[in-house]
Protein backbone atom coordinates (compact mmCIF):
# COMPACT_ATOMS: atom_id res chain seq x y z
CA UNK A 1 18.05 21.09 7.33
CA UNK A 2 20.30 23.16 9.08
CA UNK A 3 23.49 23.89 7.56
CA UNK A 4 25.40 24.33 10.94
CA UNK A 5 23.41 21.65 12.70
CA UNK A 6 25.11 17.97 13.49
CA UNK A 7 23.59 15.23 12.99
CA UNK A 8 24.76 11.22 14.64
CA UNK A 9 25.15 9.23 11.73
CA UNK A 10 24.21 6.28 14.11
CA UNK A 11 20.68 8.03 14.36
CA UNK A 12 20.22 7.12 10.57
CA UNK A 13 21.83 3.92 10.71
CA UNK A 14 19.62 2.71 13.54
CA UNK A 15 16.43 4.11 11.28
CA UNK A 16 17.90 2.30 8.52
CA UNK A 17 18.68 -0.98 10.41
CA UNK A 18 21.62 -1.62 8.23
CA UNK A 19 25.36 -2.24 8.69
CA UNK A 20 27.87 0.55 8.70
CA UNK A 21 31.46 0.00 7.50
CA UNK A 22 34.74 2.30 7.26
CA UNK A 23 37.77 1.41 5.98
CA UNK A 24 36.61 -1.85 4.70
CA UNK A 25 35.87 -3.04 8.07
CA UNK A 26 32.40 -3.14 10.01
CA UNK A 27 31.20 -1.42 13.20
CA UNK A 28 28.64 -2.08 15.71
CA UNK A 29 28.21 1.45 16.19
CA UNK A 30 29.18 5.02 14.81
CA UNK A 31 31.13 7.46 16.97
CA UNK A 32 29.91 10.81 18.15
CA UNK A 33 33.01 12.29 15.49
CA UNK A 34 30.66 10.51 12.38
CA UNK A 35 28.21 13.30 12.32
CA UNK A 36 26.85 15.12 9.44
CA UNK A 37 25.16 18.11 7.92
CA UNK A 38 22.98 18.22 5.37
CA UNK A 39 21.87 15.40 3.01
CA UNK A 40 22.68 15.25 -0.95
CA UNK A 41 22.24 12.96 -3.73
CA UNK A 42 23.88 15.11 -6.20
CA UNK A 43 27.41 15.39 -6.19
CA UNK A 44 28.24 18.61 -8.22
CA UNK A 45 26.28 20.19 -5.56
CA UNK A 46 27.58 18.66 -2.76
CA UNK A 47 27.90 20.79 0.33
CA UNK A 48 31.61 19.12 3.00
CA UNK A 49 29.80 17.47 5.44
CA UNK A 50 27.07 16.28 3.65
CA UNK A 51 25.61 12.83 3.80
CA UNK A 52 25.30 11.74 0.07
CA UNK A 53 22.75 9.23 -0.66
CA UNK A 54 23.86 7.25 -4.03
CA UNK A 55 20.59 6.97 -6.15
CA UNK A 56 20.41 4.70 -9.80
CA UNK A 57 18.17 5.62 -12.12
CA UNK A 58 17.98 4.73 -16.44
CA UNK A 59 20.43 6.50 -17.25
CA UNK A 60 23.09 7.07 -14.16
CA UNK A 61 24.21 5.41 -11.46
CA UNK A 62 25.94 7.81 -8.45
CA UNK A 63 28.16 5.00 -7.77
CA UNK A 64 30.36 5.75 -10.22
CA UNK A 65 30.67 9.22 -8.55
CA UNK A 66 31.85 8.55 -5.16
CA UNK A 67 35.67 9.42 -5.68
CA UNK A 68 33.99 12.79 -6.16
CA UNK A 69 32.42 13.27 -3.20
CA UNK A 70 35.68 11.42 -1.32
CA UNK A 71 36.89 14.37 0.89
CA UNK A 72 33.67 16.35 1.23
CA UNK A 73 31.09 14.14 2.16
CA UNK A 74 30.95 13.28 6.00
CA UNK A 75 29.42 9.54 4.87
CA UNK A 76 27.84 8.15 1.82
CA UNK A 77 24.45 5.63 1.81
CA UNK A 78 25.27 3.18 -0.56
CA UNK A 79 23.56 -0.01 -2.35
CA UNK A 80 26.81 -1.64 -4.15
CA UNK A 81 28.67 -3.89 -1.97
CA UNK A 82 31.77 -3.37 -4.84
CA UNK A 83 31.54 0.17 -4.07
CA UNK A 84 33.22 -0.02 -0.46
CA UNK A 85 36.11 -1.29 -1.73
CA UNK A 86 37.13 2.37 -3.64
CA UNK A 87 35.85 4.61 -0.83
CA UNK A 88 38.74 6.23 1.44
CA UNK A 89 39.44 4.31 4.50
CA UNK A 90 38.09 7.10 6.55
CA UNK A 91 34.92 7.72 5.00
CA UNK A 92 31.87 6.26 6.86
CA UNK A 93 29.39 3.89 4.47
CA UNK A 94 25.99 2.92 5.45
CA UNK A 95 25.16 -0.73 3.01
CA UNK A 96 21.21 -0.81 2.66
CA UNK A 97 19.10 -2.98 -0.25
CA UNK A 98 18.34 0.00 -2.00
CA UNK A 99 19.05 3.98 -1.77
CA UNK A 100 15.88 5.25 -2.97
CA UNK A 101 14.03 3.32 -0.27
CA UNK A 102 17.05 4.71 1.80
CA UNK A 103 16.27 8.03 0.62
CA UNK A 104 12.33 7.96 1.52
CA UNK A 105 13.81 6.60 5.21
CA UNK A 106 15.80 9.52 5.66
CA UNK A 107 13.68 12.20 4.55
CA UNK A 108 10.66 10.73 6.84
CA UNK A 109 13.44 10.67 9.76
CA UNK A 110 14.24 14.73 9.01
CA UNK A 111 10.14 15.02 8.85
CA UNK A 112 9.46 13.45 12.17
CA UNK A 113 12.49 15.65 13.51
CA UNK A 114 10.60 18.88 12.74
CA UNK A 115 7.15 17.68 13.64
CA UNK A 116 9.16 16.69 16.98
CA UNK A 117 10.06 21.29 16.91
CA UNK A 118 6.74 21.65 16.38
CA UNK A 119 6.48 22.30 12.56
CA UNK A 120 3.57 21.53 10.27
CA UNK A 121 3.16 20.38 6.99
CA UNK A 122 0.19 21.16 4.47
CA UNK A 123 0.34 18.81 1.46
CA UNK A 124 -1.02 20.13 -1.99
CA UNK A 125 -1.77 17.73 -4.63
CA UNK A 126 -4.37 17.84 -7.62
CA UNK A 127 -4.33 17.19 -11.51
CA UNK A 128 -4.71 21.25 -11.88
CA UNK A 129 -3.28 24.14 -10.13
CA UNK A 130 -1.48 22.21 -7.37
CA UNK A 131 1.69 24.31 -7.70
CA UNK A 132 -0.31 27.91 -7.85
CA UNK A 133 -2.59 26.81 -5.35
CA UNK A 134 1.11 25.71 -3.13
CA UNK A 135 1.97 29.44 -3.82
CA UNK A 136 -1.27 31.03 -2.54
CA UNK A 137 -1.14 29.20 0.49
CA UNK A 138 2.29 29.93 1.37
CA UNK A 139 1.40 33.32 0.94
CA UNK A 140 -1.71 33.17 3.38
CA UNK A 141 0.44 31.70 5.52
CA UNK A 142 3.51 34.16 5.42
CA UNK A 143 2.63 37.04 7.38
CA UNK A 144 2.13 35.02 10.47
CA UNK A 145 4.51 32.08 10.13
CA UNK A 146 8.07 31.01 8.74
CA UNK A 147 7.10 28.78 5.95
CA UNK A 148 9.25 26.81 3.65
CA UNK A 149 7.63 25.30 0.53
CA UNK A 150 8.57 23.10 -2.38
CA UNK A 151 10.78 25.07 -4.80
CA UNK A 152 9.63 25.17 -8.99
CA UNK A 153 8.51 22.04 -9.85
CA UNK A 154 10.28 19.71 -7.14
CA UNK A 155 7.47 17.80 -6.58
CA UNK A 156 8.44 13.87 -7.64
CA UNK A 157 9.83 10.99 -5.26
CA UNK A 158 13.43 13.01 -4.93
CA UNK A 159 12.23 16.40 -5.38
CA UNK A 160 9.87 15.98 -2.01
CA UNK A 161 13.06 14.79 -0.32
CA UNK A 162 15.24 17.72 -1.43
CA UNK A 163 12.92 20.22 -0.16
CA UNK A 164 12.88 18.12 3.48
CA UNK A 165 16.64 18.14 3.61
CA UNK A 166 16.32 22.03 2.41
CA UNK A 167 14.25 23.00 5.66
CA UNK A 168 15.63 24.85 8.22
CA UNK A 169 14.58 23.71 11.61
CA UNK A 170 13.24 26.97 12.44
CA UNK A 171 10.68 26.48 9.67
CA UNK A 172 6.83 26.56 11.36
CA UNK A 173 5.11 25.60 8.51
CA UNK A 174 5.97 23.32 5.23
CA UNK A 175 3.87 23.57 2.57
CA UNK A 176 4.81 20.77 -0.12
CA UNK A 177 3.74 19.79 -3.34
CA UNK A 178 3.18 16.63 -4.44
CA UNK A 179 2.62 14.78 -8.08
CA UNK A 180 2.40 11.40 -9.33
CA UNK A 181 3.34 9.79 -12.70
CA UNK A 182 3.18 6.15 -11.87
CA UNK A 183 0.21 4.07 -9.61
CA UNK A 184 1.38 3.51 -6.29
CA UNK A 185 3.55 6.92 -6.06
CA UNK A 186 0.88 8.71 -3.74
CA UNK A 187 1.38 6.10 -0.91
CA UNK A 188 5.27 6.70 -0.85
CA UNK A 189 5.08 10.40 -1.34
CA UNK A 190 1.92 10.71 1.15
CA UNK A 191 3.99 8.43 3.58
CA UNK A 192 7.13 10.86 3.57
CA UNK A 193 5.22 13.86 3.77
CA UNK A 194 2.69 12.80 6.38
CA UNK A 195 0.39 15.67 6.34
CA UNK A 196 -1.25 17.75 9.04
CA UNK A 197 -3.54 19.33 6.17
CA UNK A 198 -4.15 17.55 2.80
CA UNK A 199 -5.68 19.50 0.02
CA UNK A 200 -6.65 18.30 -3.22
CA UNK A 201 -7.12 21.16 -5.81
CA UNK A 202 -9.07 19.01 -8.93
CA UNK A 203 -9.03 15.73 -10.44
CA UNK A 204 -8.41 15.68 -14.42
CA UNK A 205 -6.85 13.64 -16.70
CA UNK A 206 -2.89 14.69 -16.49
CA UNK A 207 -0.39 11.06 -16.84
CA UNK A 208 -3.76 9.71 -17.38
CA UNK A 209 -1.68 7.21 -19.97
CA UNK A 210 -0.19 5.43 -16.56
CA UNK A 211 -3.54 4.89 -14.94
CA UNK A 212 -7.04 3.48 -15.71
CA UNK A 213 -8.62 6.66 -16.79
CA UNK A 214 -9.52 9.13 -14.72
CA UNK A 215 -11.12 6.72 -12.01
CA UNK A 216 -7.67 5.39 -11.42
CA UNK A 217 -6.29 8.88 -11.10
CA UNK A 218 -8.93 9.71 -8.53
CA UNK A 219 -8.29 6.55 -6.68
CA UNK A 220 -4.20 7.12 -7.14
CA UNK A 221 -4.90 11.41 -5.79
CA UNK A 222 -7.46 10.26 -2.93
CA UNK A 223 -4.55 7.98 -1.24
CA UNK A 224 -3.17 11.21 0.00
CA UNK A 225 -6.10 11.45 2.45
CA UNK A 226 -5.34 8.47 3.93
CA UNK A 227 -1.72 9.40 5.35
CA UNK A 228 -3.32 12.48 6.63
CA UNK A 229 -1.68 12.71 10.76
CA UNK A 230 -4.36 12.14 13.38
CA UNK A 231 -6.16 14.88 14.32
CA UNK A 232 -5.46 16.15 10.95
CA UNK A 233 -7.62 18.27 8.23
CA UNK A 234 -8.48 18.09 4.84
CA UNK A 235 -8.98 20.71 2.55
CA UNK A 236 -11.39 19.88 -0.48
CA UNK A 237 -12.70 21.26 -4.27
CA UNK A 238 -16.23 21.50 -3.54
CA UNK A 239 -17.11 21.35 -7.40
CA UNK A 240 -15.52 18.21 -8.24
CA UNK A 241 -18.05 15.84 -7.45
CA UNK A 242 -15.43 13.09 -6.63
CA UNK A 243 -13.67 15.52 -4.13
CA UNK A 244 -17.50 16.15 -2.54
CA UNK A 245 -18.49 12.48 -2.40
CA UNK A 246 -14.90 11.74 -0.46
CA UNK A 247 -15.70 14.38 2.10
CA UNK A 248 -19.31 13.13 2.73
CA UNK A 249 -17.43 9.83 3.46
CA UNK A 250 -14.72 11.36 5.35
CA UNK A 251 -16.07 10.41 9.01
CA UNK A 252 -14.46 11.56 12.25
CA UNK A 253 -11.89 13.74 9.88
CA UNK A 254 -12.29 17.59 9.75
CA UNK A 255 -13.19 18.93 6.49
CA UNK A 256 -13.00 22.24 4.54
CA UNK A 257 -14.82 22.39 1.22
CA UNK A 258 -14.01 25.60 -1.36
CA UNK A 259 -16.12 26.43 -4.32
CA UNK A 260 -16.34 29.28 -6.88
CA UNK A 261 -19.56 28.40 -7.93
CA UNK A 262 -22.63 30.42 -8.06
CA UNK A 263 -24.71 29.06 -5.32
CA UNK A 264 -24.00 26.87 -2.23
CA UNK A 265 -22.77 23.54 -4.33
CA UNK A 266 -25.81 20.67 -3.19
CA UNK A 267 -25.28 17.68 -1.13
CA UNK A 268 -22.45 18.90 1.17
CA UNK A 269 -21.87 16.68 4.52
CA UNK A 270 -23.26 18.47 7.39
CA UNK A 271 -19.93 18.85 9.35
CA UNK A 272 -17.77 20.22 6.56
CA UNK A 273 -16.99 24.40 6.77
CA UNK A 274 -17.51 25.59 3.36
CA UNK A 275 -15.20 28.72 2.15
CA UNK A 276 -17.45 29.95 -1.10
CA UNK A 277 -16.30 33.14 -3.50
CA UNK A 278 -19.37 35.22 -4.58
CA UNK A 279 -18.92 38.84 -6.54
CA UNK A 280 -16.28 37.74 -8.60
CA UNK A 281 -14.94 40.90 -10.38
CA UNK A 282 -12.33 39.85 -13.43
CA UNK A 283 -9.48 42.40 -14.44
CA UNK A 284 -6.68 42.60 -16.72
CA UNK A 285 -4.41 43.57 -13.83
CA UNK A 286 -5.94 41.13 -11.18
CA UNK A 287 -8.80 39.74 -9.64
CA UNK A 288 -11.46 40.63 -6.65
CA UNK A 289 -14.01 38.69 -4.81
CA UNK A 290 -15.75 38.43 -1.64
CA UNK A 291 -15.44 35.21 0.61
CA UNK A 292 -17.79 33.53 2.98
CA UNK A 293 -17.15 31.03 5.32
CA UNK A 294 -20.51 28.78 6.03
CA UNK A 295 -21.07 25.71 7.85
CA UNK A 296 -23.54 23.09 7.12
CA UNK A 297 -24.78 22.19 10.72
CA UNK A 298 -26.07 24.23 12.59
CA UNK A 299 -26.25 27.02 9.51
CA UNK A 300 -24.06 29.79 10.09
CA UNK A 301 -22.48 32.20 7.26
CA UNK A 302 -19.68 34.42 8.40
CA UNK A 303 -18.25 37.19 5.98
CA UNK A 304 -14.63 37.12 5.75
CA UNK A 305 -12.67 40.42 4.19
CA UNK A 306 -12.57 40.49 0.34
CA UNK A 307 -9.89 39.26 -1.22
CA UNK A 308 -7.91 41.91 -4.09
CA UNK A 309 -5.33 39.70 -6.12
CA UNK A 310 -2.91 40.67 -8.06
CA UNK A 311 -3.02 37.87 -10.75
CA UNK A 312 -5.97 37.84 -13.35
CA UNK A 313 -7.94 35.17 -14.06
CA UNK A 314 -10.73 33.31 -12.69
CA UNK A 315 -9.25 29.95 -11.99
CA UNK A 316 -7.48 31.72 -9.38
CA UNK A 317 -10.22 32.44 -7.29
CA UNK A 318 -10.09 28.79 -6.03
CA UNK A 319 -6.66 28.31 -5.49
CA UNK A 320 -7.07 31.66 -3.18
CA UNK A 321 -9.48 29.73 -1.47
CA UNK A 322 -7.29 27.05 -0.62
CA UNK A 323 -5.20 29.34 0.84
CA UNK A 324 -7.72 31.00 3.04
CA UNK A 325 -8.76 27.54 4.22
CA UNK A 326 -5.16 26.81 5.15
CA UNK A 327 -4.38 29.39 6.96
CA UNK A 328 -7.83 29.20 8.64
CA UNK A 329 -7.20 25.80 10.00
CA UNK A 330 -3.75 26.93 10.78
CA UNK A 331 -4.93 29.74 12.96
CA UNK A 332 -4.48 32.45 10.75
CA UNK A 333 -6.92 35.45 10.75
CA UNK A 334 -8.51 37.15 7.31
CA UNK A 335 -6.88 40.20 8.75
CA UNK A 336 -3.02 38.50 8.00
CA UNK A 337 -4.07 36.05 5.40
CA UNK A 338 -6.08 38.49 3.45
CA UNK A 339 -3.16 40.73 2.91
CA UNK A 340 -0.76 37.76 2.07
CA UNK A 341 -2.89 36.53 -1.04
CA UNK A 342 -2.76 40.47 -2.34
CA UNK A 343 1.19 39.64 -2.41
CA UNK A 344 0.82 36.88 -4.75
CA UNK A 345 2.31 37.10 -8.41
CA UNK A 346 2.88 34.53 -10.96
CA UNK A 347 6.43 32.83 -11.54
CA UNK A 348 7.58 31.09 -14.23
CA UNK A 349 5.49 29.88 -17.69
CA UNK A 350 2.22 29.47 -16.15
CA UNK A 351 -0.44 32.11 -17.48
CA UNK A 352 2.06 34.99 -17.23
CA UNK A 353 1.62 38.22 -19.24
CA UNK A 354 4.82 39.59 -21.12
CA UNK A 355 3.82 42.58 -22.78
CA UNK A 356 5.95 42.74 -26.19
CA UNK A 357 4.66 46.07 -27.06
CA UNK A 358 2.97 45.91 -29.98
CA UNK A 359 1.67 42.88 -28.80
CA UNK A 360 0.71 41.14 -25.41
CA UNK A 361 1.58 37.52 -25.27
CA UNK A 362 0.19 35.11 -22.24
CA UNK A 363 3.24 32.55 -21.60
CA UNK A 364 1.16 29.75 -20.33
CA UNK A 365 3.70 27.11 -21.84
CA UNK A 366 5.23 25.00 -18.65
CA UNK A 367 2.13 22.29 -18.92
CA UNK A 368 -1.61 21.41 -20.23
CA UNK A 369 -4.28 19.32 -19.54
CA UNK A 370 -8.06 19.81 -20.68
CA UNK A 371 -8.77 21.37 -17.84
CA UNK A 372 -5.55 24.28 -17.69
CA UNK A 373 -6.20 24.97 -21.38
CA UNK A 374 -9.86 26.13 -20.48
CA UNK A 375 -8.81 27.82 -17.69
CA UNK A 376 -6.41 30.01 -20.27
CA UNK A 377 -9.11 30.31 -22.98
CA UNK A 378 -10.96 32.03 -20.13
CA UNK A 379 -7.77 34.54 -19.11
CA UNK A 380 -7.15 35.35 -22.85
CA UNK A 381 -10.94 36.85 -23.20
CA UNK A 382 -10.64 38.91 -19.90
CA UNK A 383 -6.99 40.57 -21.11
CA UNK A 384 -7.74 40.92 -24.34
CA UNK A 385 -10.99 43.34 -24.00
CA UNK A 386 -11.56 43.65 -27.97
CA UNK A 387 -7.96 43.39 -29.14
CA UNK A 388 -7.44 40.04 -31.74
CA UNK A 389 -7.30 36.85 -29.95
CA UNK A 390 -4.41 34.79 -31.13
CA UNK A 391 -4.23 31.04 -29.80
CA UNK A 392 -1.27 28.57 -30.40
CA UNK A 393 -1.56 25.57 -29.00
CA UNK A 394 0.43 22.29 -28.91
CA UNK A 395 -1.59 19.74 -27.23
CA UNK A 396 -1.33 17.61 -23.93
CA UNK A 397 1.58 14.78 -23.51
CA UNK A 398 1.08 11.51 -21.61
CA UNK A 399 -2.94 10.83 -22.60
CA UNK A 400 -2.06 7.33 -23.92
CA UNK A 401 -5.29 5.94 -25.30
CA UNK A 402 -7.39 9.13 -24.48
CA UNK A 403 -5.41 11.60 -26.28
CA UNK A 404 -7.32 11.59 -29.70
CA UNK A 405 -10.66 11.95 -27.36
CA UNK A 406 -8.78 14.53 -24.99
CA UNK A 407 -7.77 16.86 -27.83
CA UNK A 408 -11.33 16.68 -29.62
CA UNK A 409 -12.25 18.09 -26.59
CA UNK A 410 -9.33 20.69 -26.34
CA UNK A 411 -11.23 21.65 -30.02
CA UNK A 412 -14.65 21.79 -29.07
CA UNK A 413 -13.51 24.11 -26.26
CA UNK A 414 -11.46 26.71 -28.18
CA UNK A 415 -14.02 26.78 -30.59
CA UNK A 416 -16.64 27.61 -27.95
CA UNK A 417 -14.47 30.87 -27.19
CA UNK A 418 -14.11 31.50 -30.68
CA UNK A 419 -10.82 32.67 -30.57
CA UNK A 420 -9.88 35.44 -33.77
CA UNK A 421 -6.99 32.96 -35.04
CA UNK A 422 -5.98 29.60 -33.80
CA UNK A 423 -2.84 27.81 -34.95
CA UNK A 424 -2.33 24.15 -33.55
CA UNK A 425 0.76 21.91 -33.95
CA UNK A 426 2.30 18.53 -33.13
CA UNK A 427 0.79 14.83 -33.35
CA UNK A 428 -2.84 16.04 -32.10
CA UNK A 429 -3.43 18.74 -34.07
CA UNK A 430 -5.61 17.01 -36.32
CA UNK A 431 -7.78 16.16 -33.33
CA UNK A 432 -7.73 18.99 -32.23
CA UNK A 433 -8.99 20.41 -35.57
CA UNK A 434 -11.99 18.05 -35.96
CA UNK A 435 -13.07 18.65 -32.38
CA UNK A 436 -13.21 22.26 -33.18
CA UNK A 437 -14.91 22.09 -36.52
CA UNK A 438 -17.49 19.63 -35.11
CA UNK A 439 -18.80 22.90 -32.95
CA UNK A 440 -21.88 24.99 -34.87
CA UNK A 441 -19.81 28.08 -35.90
CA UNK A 442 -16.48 26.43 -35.47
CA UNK A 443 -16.31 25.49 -39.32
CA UNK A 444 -16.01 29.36 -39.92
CA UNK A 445 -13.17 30.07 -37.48
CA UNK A 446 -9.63 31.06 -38.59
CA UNK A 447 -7.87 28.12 -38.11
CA UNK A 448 -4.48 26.18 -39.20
CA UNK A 449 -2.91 23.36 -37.99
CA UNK A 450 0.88 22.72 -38.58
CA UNK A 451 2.84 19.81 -38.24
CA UNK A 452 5.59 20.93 -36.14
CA UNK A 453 6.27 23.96 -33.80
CA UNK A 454 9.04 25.28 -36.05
CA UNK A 455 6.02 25.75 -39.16
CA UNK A 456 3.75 27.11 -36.52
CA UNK A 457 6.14 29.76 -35.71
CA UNK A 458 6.80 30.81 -39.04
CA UNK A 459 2.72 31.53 -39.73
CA UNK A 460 2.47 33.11 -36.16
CA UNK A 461 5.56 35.38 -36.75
CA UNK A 462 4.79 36.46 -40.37
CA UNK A 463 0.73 36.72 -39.24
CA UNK A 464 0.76 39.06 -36.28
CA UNK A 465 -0.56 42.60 -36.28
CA UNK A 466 -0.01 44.88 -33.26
CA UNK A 467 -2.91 44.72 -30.52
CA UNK A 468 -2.76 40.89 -30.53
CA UNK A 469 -2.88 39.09 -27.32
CA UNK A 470 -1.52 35.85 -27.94
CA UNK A 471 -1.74 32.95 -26.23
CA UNK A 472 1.09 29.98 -25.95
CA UNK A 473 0.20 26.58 -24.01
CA UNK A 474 1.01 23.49 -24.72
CA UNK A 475 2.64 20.81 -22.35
CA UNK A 476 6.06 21.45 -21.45
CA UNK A 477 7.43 18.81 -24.06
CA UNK A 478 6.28 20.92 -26.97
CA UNK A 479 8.66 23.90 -25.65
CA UNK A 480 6.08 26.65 -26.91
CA UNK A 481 8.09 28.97 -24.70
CA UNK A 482 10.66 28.69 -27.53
CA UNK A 483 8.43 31.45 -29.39
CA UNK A 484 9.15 34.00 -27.50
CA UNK A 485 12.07 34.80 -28.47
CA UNK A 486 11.02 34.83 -32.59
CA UNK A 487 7.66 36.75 -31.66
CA UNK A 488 10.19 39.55 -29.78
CA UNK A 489 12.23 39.39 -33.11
CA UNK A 490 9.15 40.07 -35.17
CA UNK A 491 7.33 42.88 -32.79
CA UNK A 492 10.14 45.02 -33.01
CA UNK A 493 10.22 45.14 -36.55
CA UNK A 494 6.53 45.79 -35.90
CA UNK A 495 7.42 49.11 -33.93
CA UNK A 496 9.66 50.11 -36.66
CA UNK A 497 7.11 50.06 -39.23
């Protein structure tokens, strides 16, 4: 939202349909001087001339903040009809049921206003890989357009707001991220964001503690299809067989299926476009394949330019793919999008290499499911190249009744990769233990399991030799990125020695 742009307060009011006071007293109608710019709903960040929006949550209530937004804000959107009686008399209050509704009003108001300047808005959801795969398209995208995208992890109820308010109008494209925690959160997010382009990366089992298994997280991801805009696209995992059946069933809607599979994936609907990787070359310092774009009906394969990444590890084939498809349906050519994905590196605690010397650690410690914790199994074998694998892990938060299942199959798989030491902590490690053990071969790994992070690091730190590659991932809860800092301690006494 532009910064230096005015907006009528009486345009959200009438969106709103609720009453406006000021001064205690109510108006039919805001003036052309009640204008604002900018929206918050945080009040140390407030911006003068804002509109603040007072959410509640557990534990806060911005009500009890508005004497410090009095004299900055341009209005406030309120839900506590106690709460006009200590604003200043000049200060313009909109009165609605509820500000989080409120919130979701204005925010679809701001999206309608840049659809109305011609922007459009790709929507990235999944279980797995949503926020890497928001990256890759953005950077498919960026060579030809002005995108703006969902910043870290801002992808809940408010954070899908902030990054509306936080578009400029001059944006082209918005690509936005979205993730659920609760049933019924995909209709209001899907609702705001009203997508030109859905894409849905994977379907696994992360919050599967809120939902009915992994059915009801299917059911919960697959409602952002249906608030796809007419005319609109999806953009689909070819190898997730709930993903494929949804696009054979997708009727009159346009459909792009990816896949990293070897082979043509069976049963695909005759009017889907198919972007499949073939030649997949893994490296330490990135990652190469070739791309071809098929179609079903009539059969047609067109070869697209390869694609040279600069992030290692297989899983990011697909999410490359997604880009592609975006900025295929977005009129993009291979020649521009191509060259975009080769300027995409990793951010934050997801699979990222931090070289230590003596040692090479993989920071993969920001979130895990089943599926994520394969995914790095597979990217520890390709850096390591005969050095001593070294996996801690910490387990996956929010499986409810499926953890002890979940984590006997977080065992199974690390023992599968036979790993040269594994160290496990927190309230699944036991599971996680038995899973492994239960593999042929897995009774003779290296393994310990500890029963909080703290004894964990105190084996790791004492254990490690130089030429490890270790790998930390456990959900964000456990705070595995906490070893760093010990393990940087400990390797420089290493260099010493």
């Amino acid at each position: 939202m532009s910064m230096t742009q005015s907006y009528l307060i009486d345009e959200i009011r009438e969106d709103l349909a609720c009453p406006l006071y000021c001064g205690g007293v109510r108006l039919d109608a805001a003036g052309p001087e009640h204008s604002f710019c900018g929206v918050s709903t945080d009040s140390r960040s407030l911006v003068p001339g804002n509109l603040f929006i007072a959410l509640r949550g557990e534990r806060f209530d911005a009500h009890d903040f508005l004497d410090q937004v009095a004299g900055r804000a341009a209005a406030v959107i309120i839900d506590r009809t106690a709460a006009l009686d200590k604003l200043p008399a000049d200060l313009p209050a909109l009165l609605v049921p509820d500000t989080m509704t409120a919130l979701d009003r204005v925010a679809s108001w701001y999206r309608r206003r840049l659809g109305a300047l011609g922007a459009r808005v790709v929507a990235v959801s999944g279980s797995v890989g949503k926020t890497t795969t928001r990256e890759m398209v953005i950077a498919a995208l960026g060579r030809r357009y002005r995108v703006h995208g969902t910043a870290q992890n801002f992808n809940n109820h408010i954070g899908l707001a902030q990054t509306l308010f936080a578009a400029p109008e001059t944006a082209e494209v918005l690509v936005l991220e979205l993730g659920i925690d609760q049933p019924g959160d995909m209709d209001v997010l899907g609702a705001v964001a009203a997508p030109d382009i859905a894409v849905l990366t994977s379907l696994g089992l992360s919050h599967v503690a809120h939902f009915d298994g992994r059915e009801g997280i299917a059911r919960e991801k697959l409602r952002l299809l249906a608030h796809v805009a007419p005319g609109g696209a999806w953009i689909l995992n070819a190898d997730e067989p709930l993903l494929l059946q949804a696009a054979r069933e997708a009727g009159d809607i346009s459909v792009t299926l990816v896949s990293d599979a070897a082979g043509v994936p069976a049963g695909l609907p005759p009017a889907a476009a198919l972007l499949r990787a073939f030649d997949i070359e893994l490296q330490t310092a990135g990652t190469r394949f070739a791309v071809a774009l098929e179609n079903v009906e009539p059969a047609r394969t067109c070869a697209l330019p390869a694609v040279a990444l600069q992030v290692a590890g297989r899983h990011q084939v697909r999410n490359a793919l997604f880009g592609l498809a975006a900025a295929r349906l977005l009129g993009v050519t291979p020649e521009d999008a191509v060259p975009g994905l080769g300027d995409f590196v990793v951010t934050g605690d997801r699979l990222r290499l931090v070289e230590i010397p003596p040692v090479t650690v993989i920071n993969d410690a920001y979130n895990a499911s089943l599926e994520s914790i394969r995914a790095a199994l597979d990217f520890i074998d390709t850096v390591a190249a005969g050095r001593r694998r070294v996996v801690a892990i910490g387990g996956i938060a929010e499986l409810g009744a499926h953890s002890d299942r979940v984590h006997e199959q977080v065992g199974r798989a690390i023992a599968r990769t036979a790993p040269d030491w594994v160290l496990l902590s927190g309230p699944d490690a036991a599971a996680m233990e038995r899973g492994l053990r239960a593999v042929p071969g897995g009774e003779a790994l290296r393994c310990r399991s500890f029963a909080s992070r703290a004894e964990l690091e105190t084996a790791l730190t004492a254990g490690v030799r130089p030429g490890d590659v270790i790998l930390l991932k456990a959900s964000r809860t456990y705070a595995f990125d906490r070893l760093l800092e010990p393990l940087r301690r400990r390797t420089e006494e290493l260099s010493h020695v």
